[in-house]
N, C-alpha and C. Protein backbone atom coordinates (compact mmCIF):
# COMPACT_ATOMS: atom_id res chain seq x y z
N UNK A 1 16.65 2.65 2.18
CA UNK A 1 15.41 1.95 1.89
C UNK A 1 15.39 1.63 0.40
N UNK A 2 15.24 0.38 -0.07
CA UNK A 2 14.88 -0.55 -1.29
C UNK A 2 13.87 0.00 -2.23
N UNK A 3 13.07 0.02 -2.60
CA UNK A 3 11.78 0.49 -3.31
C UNK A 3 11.34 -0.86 -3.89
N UNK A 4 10.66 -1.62 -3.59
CA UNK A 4 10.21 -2.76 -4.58
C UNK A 4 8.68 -2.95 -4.64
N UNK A 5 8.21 -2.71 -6.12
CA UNK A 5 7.27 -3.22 -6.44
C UNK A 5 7.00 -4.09 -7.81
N UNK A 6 5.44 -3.93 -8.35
CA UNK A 6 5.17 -4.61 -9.47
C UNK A 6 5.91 -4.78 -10.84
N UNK A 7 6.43 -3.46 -10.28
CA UNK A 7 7.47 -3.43 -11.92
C UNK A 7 8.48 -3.37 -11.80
N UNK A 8 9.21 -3.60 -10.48
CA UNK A 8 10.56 -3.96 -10.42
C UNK A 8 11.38 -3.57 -9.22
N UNK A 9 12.52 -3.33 -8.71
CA UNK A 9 13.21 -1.98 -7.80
C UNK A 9 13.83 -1.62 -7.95
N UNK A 10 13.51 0.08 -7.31
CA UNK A 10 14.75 0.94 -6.83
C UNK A 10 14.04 2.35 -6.62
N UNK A 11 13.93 3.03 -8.01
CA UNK A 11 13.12 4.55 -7.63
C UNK A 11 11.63 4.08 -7.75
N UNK A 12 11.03 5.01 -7.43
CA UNK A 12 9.52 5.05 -6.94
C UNK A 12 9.01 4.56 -8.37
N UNK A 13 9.67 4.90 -9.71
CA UNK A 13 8.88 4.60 -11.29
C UNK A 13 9.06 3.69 -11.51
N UNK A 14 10.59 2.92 -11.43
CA UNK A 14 11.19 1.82 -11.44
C UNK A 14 10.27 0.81 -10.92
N UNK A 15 9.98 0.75 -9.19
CA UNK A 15 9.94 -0.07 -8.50
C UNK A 15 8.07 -0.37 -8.94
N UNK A 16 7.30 0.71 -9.26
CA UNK A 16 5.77 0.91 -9.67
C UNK A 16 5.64 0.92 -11.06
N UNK A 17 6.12 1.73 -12.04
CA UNK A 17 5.57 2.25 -13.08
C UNK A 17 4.80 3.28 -12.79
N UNK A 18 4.93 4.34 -11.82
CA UNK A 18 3.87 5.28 -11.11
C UNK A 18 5.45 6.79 -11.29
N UNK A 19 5.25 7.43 -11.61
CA UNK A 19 5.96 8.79 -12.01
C UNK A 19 5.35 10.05 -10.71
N UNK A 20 5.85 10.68 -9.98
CA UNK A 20 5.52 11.40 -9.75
C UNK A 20 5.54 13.12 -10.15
N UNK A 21 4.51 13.57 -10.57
CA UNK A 21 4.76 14.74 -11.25
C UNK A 21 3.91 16.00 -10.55
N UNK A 22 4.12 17.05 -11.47
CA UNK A 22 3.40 18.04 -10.52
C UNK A 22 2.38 18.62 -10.54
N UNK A 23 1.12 17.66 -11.29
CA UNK A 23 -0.01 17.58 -11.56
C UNK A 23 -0.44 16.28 -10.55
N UNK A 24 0.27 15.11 -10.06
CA UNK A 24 0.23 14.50 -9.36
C UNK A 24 0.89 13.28 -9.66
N UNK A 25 0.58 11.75 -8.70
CA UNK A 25 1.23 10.79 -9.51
C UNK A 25 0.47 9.88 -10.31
N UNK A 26 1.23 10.02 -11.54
CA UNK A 26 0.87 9.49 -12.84
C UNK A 26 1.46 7.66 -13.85
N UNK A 27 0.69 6.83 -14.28
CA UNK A 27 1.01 6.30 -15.16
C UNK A 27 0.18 5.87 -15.81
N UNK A 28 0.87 5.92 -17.30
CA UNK A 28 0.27 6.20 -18.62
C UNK A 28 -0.90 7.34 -18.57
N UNK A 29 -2.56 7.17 -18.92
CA UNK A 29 -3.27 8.67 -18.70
C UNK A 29 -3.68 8.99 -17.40
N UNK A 30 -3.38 7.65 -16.85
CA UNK A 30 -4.21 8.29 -15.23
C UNK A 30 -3.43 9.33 -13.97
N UNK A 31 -3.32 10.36 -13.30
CA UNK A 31 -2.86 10.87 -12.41
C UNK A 31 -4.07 10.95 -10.93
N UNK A 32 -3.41 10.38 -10.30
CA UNK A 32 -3.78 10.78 -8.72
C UNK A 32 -3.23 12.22 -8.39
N UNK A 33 -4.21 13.02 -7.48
CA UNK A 33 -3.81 14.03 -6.96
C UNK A 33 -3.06 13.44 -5.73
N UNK A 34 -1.72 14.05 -5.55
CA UNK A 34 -1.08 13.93 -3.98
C UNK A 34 -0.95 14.97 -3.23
N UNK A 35 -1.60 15.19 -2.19
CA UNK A 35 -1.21 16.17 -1.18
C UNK A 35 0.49 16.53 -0.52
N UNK A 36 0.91 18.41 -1.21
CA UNK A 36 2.02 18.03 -0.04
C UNK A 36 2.82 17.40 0.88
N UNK A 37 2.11 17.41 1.63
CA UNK A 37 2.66 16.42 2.58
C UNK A 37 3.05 15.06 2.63
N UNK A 38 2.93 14.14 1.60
CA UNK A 38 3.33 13.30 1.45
C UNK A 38 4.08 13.03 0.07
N UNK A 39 4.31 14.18 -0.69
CA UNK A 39 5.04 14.19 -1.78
C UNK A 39 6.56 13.55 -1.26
N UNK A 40 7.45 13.51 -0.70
CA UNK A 40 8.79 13.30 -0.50
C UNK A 40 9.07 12.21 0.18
N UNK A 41 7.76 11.56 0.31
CA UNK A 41 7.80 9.83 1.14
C UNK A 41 7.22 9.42 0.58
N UNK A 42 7.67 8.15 -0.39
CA UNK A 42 6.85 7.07 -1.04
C UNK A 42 5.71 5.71 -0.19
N UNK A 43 6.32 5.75 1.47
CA UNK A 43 5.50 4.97 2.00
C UNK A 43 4.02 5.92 2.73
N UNK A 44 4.80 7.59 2.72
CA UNK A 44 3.15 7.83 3.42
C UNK A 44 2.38 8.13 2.22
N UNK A 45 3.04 8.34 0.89
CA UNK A 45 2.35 8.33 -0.31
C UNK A 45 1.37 6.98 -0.84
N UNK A 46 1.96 5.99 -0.93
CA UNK A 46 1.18 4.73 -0.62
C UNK A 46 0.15 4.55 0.27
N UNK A 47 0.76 4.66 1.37
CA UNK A 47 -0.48 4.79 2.21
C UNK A 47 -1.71 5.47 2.58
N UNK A 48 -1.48 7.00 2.31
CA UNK A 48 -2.30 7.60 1.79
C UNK A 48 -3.19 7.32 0.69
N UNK A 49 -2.92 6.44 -0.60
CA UNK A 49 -3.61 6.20 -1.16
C UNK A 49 -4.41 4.75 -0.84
N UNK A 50 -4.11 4.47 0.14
CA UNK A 50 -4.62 3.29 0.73
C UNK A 50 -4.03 1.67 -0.03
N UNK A 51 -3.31 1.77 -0.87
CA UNK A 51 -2.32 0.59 -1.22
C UNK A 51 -1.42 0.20 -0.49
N UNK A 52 -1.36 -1.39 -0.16
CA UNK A 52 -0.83 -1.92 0.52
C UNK A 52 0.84 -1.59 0.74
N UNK A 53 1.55 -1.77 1.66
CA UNK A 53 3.14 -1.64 1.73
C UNK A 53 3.47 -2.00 2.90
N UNK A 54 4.89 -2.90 2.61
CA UNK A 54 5.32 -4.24 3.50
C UNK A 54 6.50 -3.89 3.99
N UNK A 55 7.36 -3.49 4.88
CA UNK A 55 8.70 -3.44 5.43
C UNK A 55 9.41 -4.79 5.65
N UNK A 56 10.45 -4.83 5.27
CA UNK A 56 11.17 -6.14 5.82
C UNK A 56 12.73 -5.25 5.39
N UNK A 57 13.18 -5.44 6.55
CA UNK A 57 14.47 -5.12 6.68
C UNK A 57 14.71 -3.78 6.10
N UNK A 58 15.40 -3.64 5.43
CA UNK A 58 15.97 -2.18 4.27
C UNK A 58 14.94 -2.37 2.87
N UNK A 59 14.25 -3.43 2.60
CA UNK A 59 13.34 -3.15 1.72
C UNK A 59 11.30 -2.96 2.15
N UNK A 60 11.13 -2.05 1.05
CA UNK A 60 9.71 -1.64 1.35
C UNK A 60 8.95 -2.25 0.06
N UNK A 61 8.00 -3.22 -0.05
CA UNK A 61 7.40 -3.24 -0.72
C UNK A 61 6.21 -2.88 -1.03
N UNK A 62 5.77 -1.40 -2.23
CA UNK A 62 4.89 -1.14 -2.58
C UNK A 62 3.89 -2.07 -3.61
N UNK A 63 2.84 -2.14 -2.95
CA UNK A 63 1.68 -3.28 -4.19
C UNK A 63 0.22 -2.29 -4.65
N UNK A 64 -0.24 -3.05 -5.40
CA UNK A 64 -1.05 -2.26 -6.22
C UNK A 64 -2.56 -2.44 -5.37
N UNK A 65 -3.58 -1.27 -5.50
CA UNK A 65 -4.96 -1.69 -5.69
C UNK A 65 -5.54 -3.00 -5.22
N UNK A 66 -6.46 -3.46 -5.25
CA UNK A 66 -6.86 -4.77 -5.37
C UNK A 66 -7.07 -4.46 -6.93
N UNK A 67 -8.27 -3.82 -7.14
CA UNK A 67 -8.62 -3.35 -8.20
C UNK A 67 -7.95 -3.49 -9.38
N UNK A 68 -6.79 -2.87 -9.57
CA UNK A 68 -5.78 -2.94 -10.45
C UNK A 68 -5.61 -4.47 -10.72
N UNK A 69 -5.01 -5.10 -9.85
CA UNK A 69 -4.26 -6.42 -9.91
C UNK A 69 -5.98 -7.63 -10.59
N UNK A 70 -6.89 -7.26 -10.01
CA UNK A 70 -8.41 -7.59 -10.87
C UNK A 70 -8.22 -7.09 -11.87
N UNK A 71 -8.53 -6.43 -12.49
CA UNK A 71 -8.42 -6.01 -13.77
C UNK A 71 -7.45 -6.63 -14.71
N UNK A 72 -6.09 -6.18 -14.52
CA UNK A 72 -4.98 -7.15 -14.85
C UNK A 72 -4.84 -8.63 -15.50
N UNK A 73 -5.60 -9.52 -14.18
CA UNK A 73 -6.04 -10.86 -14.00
C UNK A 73 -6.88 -11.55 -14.96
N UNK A 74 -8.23 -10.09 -15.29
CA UNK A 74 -9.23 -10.37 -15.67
C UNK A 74 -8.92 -11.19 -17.20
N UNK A 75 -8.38 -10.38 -17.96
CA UNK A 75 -8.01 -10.91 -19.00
C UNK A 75 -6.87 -11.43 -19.89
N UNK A 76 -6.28 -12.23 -18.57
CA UNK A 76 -5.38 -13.51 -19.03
C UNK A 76 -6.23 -14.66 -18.90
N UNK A 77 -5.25 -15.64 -19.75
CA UNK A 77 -5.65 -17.35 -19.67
C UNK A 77 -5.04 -18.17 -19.50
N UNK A 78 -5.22 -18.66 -18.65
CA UNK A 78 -3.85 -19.83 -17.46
C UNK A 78 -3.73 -20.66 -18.70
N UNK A 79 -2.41 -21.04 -18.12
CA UNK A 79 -1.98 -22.36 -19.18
C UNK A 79 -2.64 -23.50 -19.23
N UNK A 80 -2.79 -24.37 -20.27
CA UNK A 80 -3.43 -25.49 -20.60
C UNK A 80 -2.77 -26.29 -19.84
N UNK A 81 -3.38 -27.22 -18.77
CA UNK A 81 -2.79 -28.22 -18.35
C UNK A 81 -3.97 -29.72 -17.73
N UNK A 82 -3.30 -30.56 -17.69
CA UNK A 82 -4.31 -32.36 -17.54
C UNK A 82 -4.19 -32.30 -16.41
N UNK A 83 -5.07 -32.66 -15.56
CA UNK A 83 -4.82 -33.79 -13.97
C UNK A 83 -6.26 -34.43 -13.77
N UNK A 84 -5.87 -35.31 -13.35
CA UNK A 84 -6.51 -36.47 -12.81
C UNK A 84 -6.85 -36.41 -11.39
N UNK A 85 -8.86 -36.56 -11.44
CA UNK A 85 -9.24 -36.50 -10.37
C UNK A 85 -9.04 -37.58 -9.70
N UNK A 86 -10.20 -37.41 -8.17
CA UNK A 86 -9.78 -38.59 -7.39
C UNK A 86 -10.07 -40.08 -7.97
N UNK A 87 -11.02 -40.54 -9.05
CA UNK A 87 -11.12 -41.21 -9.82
C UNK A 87 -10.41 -41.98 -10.46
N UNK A 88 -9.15 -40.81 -10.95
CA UNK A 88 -8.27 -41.27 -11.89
C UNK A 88 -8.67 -40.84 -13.59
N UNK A 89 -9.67 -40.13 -13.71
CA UNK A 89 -10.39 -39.86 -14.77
C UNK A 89 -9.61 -38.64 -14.74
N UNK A 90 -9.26 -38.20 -16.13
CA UNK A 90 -7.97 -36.82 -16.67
C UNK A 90 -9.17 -35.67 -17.12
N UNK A 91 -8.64 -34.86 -16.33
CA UNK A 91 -9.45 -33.38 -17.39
C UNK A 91 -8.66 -32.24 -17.30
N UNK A 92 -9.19 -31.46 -18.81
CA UNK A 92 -7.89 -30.72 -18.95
C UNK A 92 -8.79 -29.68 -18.90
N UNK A 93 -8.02 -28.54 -18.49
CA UNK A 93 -8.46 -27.29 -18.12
C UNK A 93 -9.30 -26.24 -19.60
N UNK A 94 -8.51 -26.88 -20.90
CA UNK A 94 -9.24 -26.37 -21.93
C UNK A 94 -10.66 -26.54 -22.22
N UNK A 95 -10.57 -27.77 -21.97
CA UNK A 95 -11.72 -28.41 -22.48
C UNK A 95 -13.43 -27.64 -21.75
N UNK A 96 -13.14 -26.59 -20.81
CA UNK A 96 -13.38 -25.79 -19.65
C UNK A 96 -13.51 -24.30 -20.04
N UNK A 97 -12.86 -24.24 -21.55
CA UNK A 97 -13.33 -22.70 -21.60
C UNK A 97 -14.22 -21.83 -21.57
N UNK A 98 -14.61 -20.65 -21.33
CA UNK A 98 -16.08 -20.12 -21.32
C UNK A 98 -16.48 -20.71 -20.40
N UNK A 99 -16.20 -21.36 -19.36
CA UNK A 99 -16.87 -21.79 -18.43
C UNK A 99 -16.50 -21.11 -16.80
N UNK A 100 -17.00 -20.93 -16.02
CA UNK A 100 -15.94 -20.54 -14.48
C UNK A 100 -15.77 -22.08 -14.10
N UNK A 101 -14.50 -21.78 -13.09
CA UNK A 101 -13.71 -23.12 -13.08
C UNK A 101 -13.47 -22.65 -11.65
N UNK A 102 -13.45 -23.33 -10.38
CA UNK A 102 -12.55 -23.27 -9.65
C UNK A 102 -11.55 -24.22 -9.11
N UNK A 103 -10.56 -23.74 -9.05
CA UNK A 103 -8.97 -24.91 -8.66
C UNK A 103 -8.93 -24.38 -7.14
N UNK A 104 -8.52 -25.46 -6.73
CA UNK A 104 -8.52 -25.87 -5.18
C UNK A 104 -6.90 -26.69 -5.47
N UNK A 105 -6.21 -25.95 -4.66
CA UNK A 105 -5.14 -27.06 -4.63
C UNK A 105 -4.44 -26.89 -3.57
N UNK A 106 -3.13 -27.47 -3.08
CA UNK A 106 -2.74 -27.74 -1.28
C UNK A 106 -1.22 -28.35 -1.82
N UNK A 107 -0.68 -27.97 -1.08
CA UNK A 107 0.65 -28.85 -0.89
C UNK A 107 1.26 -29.41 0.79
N UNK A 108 2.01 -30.64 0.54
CA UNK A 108 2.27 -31.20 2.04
C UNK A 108 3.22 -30.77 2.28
N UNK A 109 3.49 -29.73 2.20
CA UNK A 109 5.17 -28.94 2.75
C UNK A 109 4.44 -27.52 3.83
């Protein structure tokens, strides 16, 4: 079995950034307590903590929280970019800051 997550794959730290230790599992100041029983399996460990995890073939992908990945999100800023509504009239996403914005977009594939 693969280990793949947010921060990369292979071991459980690798594939998360999540350490398991014997206070519980930890990264950077935060530690979760883990119960026994799921110390020596990273998918009933995941699951137990109620974070998502995906099987496909020989790889398992562990994902984060919602929470986490919100947070994360919260404070980036998409790249500056132009398009033209149905009009034909251009607006650029800067010009939009401090503002909420929502993008709607679709592709024909």
């Amino acid at each position: 079995m693969t280990l793949v997550g947010p921060a990369g794959t292979g071991t459980l730290e690798e594939a998360t950034g999540w350490t398991l230790k014997p206070e519980g599992l930890c990264r950077d100041d935060v530690c979760v307590l883990v119960p026994d029983n799921v110390r020596g399996d990273p998918v009933a460990l995941w699951r137990r903590l109620e974070w998502p995890v995906v099987t496909s073939g020989d790889d398992t992908y562990l994902g984060e929280a919602a929470s986490t990945r919100a947070d994360a999100l919260a404070g980036t800023i998409a790249p500056d970019f132009t398009l033209k509504d149905i009009n034909g009239v251009e607006h650029t996403l800067s010009d939009y800051r401090g503002k909420k914005v929502f993008i709607s977009s679709w592709a024909p594939w």
